[in-house]
N, C-alpha and C. Protein backbone atom coordinates (compact mmCIF):
# COMPACT_ATOMS: atom_id res chain seq x y z
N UNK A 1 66.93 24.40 -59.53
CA UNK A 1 67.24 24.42 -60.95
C UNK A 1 68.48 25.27 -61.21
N UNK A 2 68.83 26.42 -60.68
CA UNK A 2 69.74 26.89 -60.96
C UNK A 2 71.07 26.65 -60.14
N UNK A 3 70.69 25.89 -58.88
CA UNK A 3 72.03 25.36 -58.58
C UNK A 3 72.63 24.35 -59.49
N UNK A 4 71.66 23.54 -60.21
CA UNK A 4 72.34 22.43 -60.77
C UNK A 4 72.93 22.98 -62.16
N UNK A 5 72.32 24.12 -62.71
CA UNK A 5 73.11 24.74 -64.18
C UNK A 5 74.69 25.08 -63.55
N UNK A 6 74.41 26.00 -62.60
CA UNK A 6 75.89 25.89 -61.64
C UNK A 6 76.30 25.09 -61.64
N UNK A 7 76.21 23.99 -61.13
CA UNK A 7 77.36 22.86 -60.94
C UNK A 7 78.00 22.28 -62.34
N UNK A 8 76.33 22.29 -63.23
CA UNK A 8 76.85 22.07 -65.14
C UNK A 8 78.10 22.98 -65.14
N UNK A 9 77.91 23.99 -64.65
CA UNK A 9 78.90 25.53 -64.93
C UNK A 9 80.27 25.31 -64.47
N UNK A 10 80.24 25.10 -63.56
CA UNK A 10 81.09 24.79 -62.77
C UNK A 10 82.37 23.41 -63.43
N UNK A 11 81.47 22.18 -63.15
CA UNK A 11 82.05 20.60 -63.55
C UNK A 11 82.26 21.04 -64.96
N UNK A 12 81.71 21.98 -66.20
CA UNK A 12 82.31 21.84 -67.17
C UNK A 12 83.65 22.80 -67.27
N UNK A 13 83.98 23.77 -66.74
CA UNK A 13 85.16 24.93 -66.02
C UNK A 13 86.14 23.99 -65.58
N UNK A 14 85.61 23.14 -64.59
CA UNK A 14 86.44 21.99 -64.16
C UNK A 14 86.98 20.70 -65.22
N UNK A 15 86.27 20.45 -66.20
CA UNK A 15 86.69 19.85 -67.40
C UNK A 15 87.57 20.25 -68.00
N UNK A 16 86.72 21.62 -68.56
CA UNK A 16 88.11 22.55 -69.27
C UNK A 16 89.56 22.86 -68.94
N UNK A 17 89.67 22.78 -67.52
CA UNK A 17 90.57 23.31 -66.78
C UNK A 17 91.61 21.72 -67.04
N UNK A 18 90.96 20.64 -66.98
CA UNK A 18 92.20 19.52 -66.86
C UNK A 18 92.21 19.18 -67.99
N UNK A 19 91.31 19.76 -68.86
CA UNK A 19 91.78 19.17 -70.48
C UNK A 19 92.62 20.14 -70.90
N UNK A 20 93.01 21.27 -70.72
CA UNK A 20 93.94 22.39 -71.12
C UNK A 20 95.38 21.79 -70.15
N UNK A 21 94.92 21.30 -69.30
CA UNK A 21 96.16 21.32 -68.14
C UNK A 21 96.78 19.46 -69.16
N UNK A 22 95.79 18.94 -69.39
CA UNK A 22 96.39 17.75 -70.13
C UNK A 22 97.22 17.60 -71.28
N UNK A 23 96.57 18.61 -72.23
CA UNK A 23 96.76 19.28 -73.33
C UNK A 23 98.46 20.05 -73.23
N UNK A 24 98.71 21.07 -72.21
CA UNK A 24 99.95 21.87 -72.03
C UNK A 24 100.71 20.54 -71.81
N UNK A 25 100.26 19.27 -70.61
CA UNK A 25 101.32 18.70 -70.40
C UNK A 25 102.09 17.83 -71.26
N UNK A 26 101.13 17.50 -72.36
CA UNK A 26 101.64 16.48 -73.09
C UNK A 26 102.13 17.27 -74.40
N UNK A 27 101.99 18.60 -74.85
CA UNK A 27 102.50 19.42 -75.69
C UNK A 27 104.07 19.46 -75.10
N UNK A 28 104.31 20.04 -73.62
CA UNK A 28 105.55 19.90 -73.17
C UNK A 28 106.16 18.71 -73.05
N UNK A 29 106.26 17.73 -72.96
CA UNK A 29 106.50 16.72 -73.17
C UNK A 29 107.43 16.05 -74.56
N UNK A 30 106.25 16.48 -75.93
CA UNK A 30 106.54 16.73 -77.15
C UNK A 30 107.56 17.63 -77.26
N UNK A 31 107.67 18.46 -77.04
CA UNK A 31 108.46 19.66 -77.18
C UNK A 31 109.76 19.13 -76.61
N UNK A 32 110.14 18.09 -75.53
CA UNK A 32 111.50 17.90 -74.77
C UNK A 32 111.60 16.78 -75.69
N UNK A 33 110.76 16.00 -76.29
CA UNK A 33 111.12 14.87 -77.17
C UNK A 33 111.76 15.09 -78.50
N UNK A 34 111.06 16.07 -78.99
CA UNK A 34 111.71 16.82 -79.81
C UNK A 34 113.19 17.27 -79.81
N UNK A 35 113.21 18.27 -78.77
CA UNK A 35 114.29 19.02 -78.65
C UNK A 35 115.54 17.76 -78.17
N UNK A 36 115.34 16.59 -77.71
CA UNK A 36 116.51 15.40 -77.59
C UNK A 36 116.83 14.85 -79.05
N UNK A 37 115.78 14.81 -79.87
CA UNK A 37 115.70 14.66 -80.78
C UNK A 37 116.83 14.92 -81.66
N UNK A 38 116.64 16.17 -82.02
CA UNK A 38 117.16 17.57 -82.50
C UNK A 38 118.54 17.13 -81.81
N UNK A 39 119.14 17.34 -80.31
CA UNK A 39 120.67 17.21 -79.83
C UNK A 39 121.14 16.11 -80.30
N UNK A 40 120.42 15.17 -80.23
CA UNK A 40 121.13 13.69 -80.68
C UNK A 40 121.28 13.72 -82.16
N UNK A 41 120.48 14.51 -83.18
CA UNK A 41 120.97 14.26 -84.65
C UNK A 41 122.00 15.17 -84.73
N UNK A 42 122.18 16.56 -83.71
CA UNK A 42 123.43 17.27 -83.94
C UNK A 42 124.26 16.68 -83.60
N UNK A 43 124.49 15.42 -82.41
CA UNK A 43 125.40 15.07 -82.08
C UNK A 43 126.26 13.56 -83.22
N UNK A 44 124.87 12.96 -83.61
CA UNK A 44 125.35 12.18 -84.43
C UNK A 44 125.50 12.65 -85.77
N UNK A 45 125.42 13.73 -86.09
CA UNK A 45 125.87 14.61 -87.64
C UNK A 45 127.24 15.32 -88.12
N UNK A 46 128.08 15.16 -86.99
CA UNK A 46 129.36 15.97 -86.96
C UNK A 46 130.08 15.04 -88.13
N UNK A 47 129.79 14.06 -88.51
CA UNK A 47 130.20 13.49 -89.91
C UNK A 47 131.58 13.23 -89.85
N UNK A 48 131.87 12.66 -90.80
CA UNK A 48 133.39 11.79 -90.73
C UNK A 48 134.14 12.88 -91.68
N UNK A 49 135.14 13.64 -90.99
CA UNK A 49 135.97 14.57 -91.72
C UNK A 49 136.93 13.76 -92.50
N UNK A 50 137.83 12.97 -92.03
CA UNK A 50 138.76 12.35 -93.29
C UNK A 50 137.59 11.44 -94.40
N UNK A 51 136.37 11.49 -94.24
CA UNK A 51 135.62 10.50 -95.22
C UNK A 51 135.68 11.80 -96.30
N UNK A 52 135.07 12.45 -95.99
CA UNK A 52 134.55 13.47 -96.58
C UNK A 52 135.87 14.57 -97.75
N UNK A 53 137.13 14.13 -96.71
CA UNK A 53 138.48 14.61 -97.70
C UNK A 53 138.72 13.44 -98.28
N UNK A 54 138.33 12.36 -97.94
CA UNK A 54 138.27 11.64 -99.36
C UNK A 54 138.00 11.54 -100.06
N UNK A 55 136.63 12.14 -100.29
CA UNK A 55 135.32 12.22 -101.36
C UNK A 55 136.17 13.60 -102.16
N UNK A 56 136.11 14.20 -101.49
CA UNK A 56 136.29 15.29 -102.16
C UNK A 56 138.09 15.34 -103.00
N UNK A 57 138.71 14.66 -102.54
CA UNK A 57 140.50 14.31 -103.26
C UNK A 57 139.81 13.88 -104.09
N UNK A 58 138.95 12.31 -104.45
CA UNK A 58 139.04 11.68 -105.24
C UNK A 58 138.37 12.26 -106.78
N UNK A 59 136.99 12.68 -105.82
CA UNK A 59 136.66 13.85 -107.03
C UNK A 59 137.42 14.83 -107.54
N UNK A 60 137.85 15.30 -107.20
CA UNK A 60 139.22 16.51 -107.89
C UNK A 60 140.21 15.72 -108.76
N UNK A 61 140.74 14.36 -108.16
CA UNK A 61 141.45 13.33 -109.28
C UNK A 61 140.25 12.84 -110.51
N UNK A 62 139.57 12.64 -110.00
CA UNK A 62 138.74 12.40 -111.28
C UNK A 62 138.10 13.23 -112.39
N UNK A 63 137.79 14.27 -111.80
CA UNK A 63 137.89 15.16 -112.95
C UNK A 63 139.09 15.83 -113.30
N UNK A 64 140.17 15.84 -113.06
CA UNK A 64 142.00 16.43 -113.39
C UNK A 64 141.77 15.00 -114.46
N UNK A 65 141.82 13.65 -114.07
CA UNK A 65 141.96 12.75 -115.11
C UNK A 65 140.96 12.90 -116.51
N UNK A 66 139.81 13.19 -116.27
CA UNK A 66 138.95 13.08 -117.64
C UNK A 66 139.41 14.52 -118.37
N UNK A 67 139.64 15.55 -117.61
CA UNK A 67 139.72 16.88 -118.17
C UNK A 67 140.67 16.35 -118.95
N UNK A 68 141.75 16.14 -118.37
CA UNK A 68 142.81 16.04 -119.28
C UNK A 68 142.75 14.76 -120.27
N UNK A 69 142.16 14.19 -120.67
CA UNK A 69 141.89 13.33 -121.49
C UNK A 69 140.79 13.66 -122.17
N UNK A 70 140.06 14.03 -121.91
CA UNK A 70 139.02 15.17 -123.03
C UNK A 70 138.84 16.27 -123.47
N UNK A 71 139.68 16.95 -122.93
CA UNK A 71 140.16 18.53 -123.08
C UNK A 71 140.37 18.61 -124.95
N UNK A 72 141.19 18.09 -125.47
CA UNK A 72 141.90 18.44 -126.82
C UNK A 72 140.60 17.49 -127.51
N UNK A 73 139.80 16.95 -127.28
CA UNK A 73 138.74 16.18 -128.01
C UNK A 73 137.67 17.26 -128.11
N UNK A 74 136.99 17.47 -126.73
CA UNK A 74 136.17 19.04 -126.49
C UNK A 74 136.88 20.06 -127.28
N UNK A 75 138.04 20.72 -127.07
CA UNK A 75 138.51 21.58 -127.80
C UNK A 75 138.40 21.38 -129.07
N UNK A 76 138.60 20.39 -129.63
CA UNK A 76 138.37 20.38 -131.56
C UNK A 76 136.84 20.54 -132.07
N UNK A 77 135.72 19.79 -130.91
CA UNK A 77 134.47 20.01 -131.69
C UNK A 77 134.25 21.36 -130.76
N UNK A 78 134.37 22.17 -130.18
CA UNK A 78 134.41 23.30 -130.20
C UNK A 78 134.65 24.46 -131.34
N UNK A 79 136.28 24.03 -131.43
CA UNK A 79 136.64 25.25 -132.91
C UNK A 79 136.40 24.89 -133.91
N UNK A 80 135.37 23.31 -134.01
CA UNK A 80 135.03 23.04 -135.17
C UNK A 80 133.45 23.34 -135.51
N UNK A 81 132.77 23.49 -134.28
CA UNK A 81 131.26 23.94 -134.25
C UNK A 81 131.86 25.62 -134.71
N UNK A 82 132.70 26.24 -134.07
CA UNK A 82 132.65 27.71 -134.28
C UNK A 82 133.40 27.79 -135.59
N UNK A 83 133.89 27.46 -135.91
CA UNK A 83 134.58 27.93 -137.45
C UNK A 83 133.43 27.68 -138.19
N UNK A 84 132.74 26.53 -138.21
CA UNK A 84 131.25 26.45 -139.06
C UNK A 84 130.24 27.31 -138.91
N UNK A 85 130.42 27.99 -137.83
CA UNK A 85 129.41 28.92 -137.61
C UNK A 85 130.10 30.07 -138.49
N UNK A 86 130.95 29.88 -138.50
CA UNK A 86 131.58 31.53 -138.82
C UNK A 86 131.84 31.51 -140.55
N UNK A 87 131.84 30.52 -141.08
CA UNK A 87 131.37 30.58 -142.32
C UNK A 87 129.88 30.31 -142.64
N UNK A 88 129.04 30.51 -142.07
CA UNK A 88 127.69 30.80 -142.33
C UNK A 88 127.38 32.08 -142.31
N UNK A 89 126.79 32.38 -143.48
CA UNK A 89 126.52 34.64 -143.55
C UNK A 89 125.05 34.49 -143.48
C-alpha cells in the first residue's frame, strides 16, 4: 500500500515536472514570437520621411491660406464682441 501512494507520489512529481517543463517551453517560444514581432513593426515603422514633410508643408499652407483670409473677418467679430462688452456696466 504504501509503495503504490509512492509511485502516486512520485508519477504525479513526474507530471508536474513535464507540465512546468511544457508550460516554460511554450511561454519561451511566445516570448521569441513576440519579440520578432516587436523587430519587424520597428522595422516596418521607420515611416516615409518625405510623406510626412508633405503632410506637414501642406498643412502649414493651409492654414497661412485660411488665416489670412479669415484673420480681418475673426478680427471684426472679435472687437465687435469686446466693444459690446465694454459698453455693458
Amino acid at each position: 500500500m504504501l509503495t503504490k501512494v509512492s509511485e502516486n507520489v512520485h508519477g504525479f512529481k513526474a507530471k508536474k515536472s513535464e507540465i512546468l517543463m511544457a508550460i516554460g517551453t511554450r511561454l519561451t517560444i511566445l516570448k521569441m514570437e513576440y519579440q520578432s514581432r516587436i523587430a519587424q513593426l520597428i522595422v516596418d515603422e521607420r515611416g516615409d520621411v518625405p510623406g510626412w514633410v508633405l503632410v506637414v508643408l501642406m498643412t502649414t499652407g493651409l492654414v497661412t491660406g485660411i488665416w489670412t483670409i479669415a484673420a480681418p473677418k475673426i478680427e471684426s467679430l472679435l472687437r465687435g464682441s469686446l466693444d459690446s462688452m465694454n459698453n455693458v456696466h
